[in-house]
Protein backbone atom coordinates (compact mmCIF):
# COMPACT_ATOMS: atom_id res chain seq x y z
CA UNK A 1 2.05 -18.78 29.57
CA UNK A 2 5.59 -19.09 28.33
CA UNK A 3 4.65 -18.16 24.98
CA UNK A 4 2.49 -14.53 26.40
CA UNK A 5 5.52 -13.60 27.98
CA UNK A 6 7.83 -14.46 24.90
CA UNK A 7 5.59 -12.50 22.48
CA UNK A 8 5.33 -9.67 24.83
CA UNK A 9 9.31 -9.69 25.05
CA UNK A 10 9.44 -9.39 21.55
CA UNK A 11 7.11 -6.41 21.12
CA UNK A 12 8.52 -4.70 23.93
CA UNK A 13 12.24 -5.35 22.57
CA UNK A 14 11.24 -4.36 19.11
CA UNK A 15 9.14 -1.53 20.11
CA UNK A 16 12.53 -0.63 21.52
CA UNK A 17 14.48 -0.10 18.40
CA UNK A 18 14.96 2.73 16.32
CA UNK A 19 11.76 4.83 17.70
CA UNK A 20 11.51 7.86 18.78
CA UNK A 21 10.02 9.10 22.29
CA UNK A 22 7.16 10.29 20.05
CA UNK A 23 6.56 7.63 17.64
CA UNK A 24 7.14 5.47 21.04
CA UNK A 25 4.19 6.80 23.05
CA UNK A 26 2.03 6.86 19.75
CA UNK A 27 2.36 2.98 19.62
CA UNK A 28 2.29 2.36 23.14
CA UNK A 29 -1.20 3.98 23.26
CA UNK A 30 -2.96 2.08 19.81
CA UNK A 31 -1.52 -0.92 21.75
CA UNK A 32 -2.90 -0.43 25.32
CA UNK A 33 -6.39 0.14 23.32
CA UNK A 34 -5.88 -2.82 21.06
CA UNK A 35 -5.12 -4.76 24.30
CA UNK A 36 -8.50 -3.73 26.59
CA UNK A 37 -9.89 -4.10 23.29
CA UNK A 38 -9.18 -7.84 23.42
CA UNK A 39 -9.89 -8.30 27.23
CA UNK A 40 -13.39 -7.05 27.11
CA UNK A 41 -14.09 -9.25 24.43
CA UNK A 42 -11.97 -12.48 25.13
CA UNK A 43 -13.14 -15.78 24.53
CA UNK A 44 -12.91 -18.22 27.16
CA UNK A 45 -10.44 -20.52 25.02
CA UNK A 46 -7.49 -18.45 23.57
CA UNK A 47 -5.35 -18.85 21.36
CA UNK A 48 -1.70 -17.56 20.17
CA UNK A 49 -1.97 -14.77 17.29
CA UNK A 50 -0.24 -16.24 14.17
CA UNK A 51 1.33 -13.53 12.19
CA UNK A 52 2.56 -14.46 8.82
CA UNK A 53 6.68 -14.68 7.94
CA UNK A 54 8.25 -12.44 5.30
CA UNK A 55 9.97 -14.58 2.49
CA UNK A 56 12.97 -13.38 3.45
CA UNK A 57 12.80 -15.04 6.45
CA UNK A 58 12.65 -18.71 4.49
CA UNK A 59 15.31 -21.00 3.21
CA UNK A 60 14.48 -23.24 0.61
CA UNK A 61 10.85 -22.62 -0.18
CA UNK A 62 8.95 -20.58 -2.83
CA UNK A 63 8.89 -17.06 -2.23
CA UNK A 64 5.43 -17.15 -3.33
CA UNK A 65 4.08 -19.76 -1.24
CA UNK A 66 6.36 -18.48 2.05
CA UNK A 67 3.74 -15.41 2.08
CA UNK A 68 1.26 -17.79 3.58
CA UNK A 69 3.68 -19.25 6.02
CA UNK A 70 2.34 -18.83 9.91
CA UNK A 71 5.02 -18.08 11.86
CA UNK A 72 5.59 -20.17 14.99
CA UNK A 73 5.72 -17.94 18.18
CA UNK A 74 7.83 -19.71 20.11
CA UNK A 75 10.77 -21.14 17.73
CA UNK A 76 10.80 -18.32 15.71
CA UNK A 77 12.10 -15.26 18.03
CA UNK A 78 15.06 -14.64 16.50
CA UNK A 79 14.21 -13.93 12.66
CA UNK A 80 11.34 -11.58 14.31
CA UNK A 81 14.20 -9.79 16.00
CA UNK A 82 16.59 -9.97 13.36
CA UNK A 83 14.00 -8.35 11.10
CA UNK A 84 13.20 -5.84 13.04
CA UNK A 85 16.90 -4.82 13.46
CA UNK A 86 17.61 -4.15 9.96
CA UNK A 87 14.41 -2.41 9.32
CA UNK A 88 14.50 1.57 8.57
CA UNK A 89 13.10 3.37 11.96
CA UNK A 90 10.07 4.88 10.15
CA UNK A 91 8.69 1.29 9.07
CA UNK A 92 6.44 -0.79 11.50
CA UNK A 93 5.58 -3.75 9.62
CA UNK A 94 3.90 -5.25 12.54
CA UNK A 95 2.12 -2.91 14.33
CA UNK A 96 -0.15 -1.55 11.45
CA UNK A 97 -3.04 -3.93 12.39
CA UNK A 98 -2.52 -2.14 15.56
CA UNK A 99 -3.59 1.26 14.10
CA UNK A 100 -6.68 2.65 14.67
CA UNK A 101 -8.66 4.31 11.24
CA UNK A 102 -8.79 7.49 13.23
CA UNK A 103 -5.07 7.02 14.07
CA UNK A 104 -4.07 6.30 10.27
CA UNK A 105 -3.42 9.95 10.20
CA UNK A 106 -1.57 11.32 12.92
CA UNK A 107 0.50 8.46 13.00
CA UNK A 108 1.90 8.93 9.64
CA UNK A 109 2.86 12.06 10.60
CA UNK A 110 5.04 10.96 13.50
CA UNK A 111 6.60 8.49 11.05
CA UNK A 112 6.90 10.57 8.31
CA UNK A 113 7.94 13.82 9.93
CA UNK A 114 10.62 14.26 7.69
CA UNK A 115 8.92 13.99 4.50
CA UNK A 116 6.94 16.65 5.36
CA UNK A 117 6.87 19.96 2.98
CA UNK A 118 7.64 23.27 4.06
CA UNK A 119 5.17 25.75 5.49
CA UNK A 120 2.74 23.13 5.51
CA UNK A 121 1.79 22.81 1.89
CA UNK A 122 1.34 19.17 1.13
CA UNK A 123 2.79 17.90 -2.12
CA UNK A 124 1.73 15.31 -4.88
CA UNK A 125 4.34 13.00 -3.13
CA UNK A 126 2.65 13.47 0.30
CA UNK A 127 -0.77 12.45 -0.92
CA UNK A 128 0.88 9.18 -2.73
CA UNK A 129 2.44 7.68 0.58
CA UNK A 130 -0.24 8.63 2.75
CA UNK A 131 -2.53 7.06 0.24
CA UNK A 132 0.06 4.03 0.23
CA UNK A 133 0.48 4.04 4.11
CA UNK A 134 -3.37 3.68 3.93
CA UNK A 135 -3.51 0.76 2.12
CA UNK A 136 -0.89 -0.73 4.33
CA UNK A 137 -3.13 -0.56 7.17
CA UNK A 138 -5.82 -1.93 5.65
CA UNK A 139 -4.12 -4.91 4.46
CA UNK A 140 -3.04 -5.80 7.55
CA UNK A 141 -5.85 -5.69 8.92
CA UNK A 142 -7.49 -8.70 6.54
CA UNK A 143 -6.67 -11.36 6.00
CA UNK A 144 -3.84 -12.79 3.35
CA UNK A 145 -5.44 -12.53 0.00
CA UNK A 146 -4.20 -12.81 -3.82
CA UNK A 147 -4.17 -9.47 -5.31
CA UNK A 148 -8.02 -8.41 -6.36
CA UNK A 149 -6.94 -8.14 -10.08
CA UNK A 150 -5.06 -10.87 -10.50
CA UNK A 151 -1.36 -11.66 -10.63
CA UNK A 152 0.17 -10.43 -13.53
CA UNK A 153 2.68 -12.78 -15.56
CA UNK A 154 5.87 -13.67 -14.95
CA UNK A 155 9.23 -12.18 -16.18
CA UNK A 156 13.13 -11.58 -15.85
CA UNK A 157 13.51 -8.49 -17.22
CA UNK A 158 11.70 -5.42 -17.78
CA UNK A 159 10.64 -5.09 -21.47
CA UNK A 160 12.73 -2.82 -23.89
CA UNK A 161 10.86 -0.76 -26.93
CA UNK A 162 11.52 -2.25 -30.10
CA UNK A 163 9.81 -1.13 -33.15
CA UNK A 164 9.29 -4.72 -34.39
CA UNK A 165 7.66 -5.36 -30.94
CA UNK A 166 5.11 -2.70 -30.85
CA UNK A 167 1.76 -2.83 -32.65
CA UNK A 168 1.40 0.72 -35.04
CA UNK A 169 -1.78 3.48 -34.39
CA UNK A 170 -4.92 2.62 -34.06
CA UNK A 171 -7.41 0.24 -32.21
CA UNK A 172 -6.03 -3.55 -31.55
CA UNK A 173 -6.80 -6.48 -29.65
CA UNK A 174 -5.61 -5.05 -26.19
CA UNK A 175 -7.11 -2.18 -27.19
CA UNK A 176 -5.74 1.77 -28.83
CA UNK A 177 -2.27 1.65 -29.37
CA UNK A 178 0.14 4.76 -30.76
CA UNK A 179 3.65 3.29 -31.18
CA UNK A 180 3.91 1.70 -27.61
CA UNK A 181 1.62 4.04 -26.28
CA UNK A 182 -1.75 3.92 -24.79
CA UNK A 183 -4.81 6.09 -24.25
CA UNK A 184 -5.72 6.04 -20.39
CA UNK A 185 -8.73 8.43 -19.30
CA UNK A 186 -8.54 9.90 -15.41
CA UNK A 187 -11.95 11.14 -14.03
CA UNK A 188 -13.19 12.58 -11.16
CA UNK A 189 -15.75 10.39 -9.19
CA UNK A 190 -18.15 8.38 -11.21
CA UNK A 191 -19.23 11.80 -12.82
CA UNK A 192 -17.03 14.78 -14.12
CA UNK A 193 -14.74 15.96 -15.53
CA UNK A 194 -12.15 13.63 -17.62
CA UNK A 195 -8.65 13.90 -18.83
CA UNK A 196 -6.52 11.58 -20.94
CA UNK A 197 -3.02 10.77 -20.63
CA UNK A 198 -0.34 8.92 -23.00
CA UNK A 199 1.11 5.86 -20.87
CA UNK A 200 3.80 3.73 -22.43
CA UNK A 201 3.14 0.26 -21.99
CA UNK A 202 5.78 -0.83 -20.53
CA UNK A 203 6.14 2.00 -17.88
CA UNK A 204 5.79 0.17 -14.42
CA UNK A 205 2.27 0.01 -13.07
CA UNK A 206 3.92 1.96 -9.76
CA UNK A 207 5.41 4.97 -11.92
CA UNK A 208 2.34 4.89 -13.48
CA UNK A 209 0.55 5.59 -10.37
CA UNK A 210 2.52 8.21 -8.94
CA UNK A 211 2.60 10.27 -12.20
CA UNK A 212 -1.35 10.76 -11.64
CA UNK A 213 -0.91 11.50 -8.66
CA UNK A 214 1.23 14.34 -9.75
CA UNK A 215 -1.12 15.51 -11.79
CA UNK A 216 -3.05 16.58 -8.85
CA UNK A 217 -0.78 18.53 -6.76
CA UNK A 218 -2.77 20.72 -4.37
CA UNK A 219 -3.62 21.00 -1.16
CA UNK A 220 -6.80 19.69 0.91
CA UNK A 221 -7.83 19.87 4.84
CA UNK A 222 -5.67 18.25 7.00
CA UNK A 223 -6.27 14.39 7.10
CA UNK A 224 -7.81 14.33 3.85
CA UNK A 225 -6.52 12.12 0.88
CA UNK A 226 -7.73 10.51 -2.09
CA UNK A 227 -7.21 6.91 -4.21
CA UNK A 228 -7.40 5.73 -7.57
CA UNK A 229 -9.81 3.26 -8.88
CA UNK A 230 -9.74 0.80 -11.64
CA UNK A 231 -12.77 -2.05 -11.98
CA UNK A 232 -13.83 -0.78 -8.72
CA UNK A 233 -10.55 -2.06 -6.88
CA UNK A 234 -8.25 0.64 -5.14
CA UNK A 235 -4.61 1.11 -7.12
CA UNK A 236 -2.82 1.56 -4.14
CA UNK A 237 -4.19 -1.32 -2.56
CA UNK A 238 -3.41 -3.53 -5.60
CA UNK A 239 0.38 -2.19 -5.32
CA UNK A 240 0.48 -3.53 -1.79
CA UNK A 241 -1.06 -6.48 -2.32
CA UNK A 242 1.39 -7.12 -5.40
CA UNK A 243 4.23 -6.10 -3.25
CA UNK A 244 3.26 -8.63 -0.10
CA UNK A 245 2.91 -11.29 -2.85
CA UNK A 246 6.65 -11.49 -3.25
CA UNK A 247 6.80 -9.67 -6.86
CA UNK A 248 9.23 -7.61 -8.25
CA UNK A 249 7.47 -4.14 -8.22
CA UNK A 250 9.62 -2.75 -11.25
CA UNK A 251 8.94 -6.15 -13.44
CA UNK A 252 4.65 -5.14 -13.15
CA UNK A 253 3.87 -2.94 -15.98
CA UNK A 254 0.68 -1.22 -17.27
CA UNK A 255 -0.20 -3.60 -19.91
CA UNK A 256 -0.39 -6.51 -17.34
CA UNK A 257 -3.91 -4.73 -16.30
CA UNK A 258 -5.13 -1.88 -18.89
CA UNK A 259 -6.43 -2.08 -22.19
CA UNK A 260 -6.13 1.50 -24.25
CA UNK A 261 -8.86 3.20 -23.71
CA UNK A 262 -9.82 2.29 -20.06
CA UNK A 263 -10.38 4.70 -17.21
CA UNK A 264 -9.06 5.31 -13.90
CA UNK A 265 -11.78 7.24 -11.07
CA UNK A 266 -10.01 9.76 -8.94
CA UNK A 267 -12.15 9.61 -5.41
CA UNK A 268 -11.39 12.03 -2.55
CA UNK A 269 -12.28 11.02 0.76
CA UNK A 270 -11.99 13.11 4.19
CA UNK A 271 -10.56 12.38 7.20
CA UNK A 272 -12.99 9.71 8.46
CA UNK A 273 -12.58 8.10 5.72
CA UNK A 274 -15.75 9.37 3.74
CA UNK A 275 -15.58 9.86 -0.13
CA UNK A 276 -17.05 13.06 -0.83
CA UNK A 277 -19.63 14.79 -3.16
CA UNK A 278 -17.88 14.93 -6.34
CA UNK A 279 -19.85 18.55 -6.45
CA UNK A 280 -16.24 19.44 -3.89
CA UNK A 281 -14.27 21.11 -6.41
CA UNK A 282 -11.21 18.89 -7.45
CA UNK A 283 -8.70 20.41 -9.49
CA UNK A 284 -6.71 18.88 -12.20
CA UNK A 285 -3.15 19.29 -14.47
């Protein structure tokens, strides 16, 4: 009973910090619903939710093993709160298993009011975060997993070009190679139409990301958004995953996962989280 009352504390406390009246109603509502949620379909047994500990949060211990840490709800109060207080007021770190799909939408725009363009005309940038806000959701909503590509190897510094260190034109082992470069296709769907891009590679996997994204600035119904797939696993989800895996985002380049040649699928999905008929017209650069 103790421990109810200390978890609800904390929520309430954190809830507390840093929101708005708006963004404080949105949350209180996904939470009253998560909560009869739960009561209609307790167990007769239960048992304290076990969220997992940031690395941060852990002295002495690998940063990739503290991922998988449970966190203990009653000793453990204090490095909940203390995260919370240094946290920017637009990021909710533990409520996004609290989201609703249907919610995924307008809650982002409370949060990310700011960000916003003028006159409502979304921009390349708006589409990325929404797409990454997305996959935030979604991954915490399941369970801790390794990242569905694989982790990519270790290093201490970001690569630097070097003629002596790049492989000349033509096709290699890892694939086409132009002085550093490599040929990466983008295509609509599973079916479509196709464009290729140059990508250096050892541009980070993240810029790499956002610069397709860019290549699609336009402007679809509200709630819509779209994702990039490689091998059938979502970019933006692999980004997340990376990130909650305690790696340094600007140390994962392109090479760690793309031969030349290979080819990233542009989906577009609607609000309820639908792809569409790739016979939608999608424009490109």
């Amino acid at each position: 009973m103790e421990d109810a009352r200390a978890a609800h504390r904390r929520r309430v406390e954190a809830r507390a910090i840093g929101r708005t009246p708006e963004e404080h109603l949105a949350l209180e509502r996904a939470l009253a619903r998560r909560r009869q949620r739960q009561s209609s379909h307790a167990s007769p047994v239960s048992h304290p939710v076990q969220r997992y500990q940031h690395p941060s949060h852990v002295e002495g211990q690998d940063d990739r093993n503290a991922r998988f840490q449970p966190l203990d709800t009653c000793n453990s109060q204090s490095s909940v709160e203390g995260h919370r207080e240094v946290s920017p007021p637009t990021e909710v770190p533990e409520y996004l298993d609290e989201i609703d799909d249907w919610e995924i939408y307008s809650i982002y725009q409370i949060l990310h009011s700011e960000t916003e363009p003028p006159y409502g005309s979304p921009t390349w940038f708006f589409y990325f975060d929404y797409a990454m806000f997305r996959a935030k959701v979604v991954t915490a909503k399941s369970a801790a997993t390794l990242p569905a590509l694989g982790i990519p190897p270790g290093r201490k510094s970001k690569p630097t070009y070097s003629p002596r260190n790049v492989r000349g034109a033509g096709w290699h082992r890892r694939g086409y190679r132009d002085h550093g470069n490599m040929w990466i296709n983008v295509k609509a769907g599973s079916y479509g139409y196709r464009r290729g891009m140059n990508v250096y590679e050892n541009e980070g996997l993240a810029d790499f990301v956002r610069t397709v994204f860019h290549g699609r600035a336009t402007k679809y119904p509200e709630g819509w958004y779209w994702d990039l797939f490689f091998k059938r696993k979502s970019l933006t989800r692999l980004l997340v995953d990376l990130e909650n895996h305690g790696l340094d985002m600007d140390l994962i380049l392109v090479k760690d996962f793309f031969d030349g040649g290979e080819t990233v699928y542009f989906k577009l999905f609607d609000e309820g989280d639908k792809q569409l008929d790739q016979r939608y017209p999608i424009p490109f650069w």
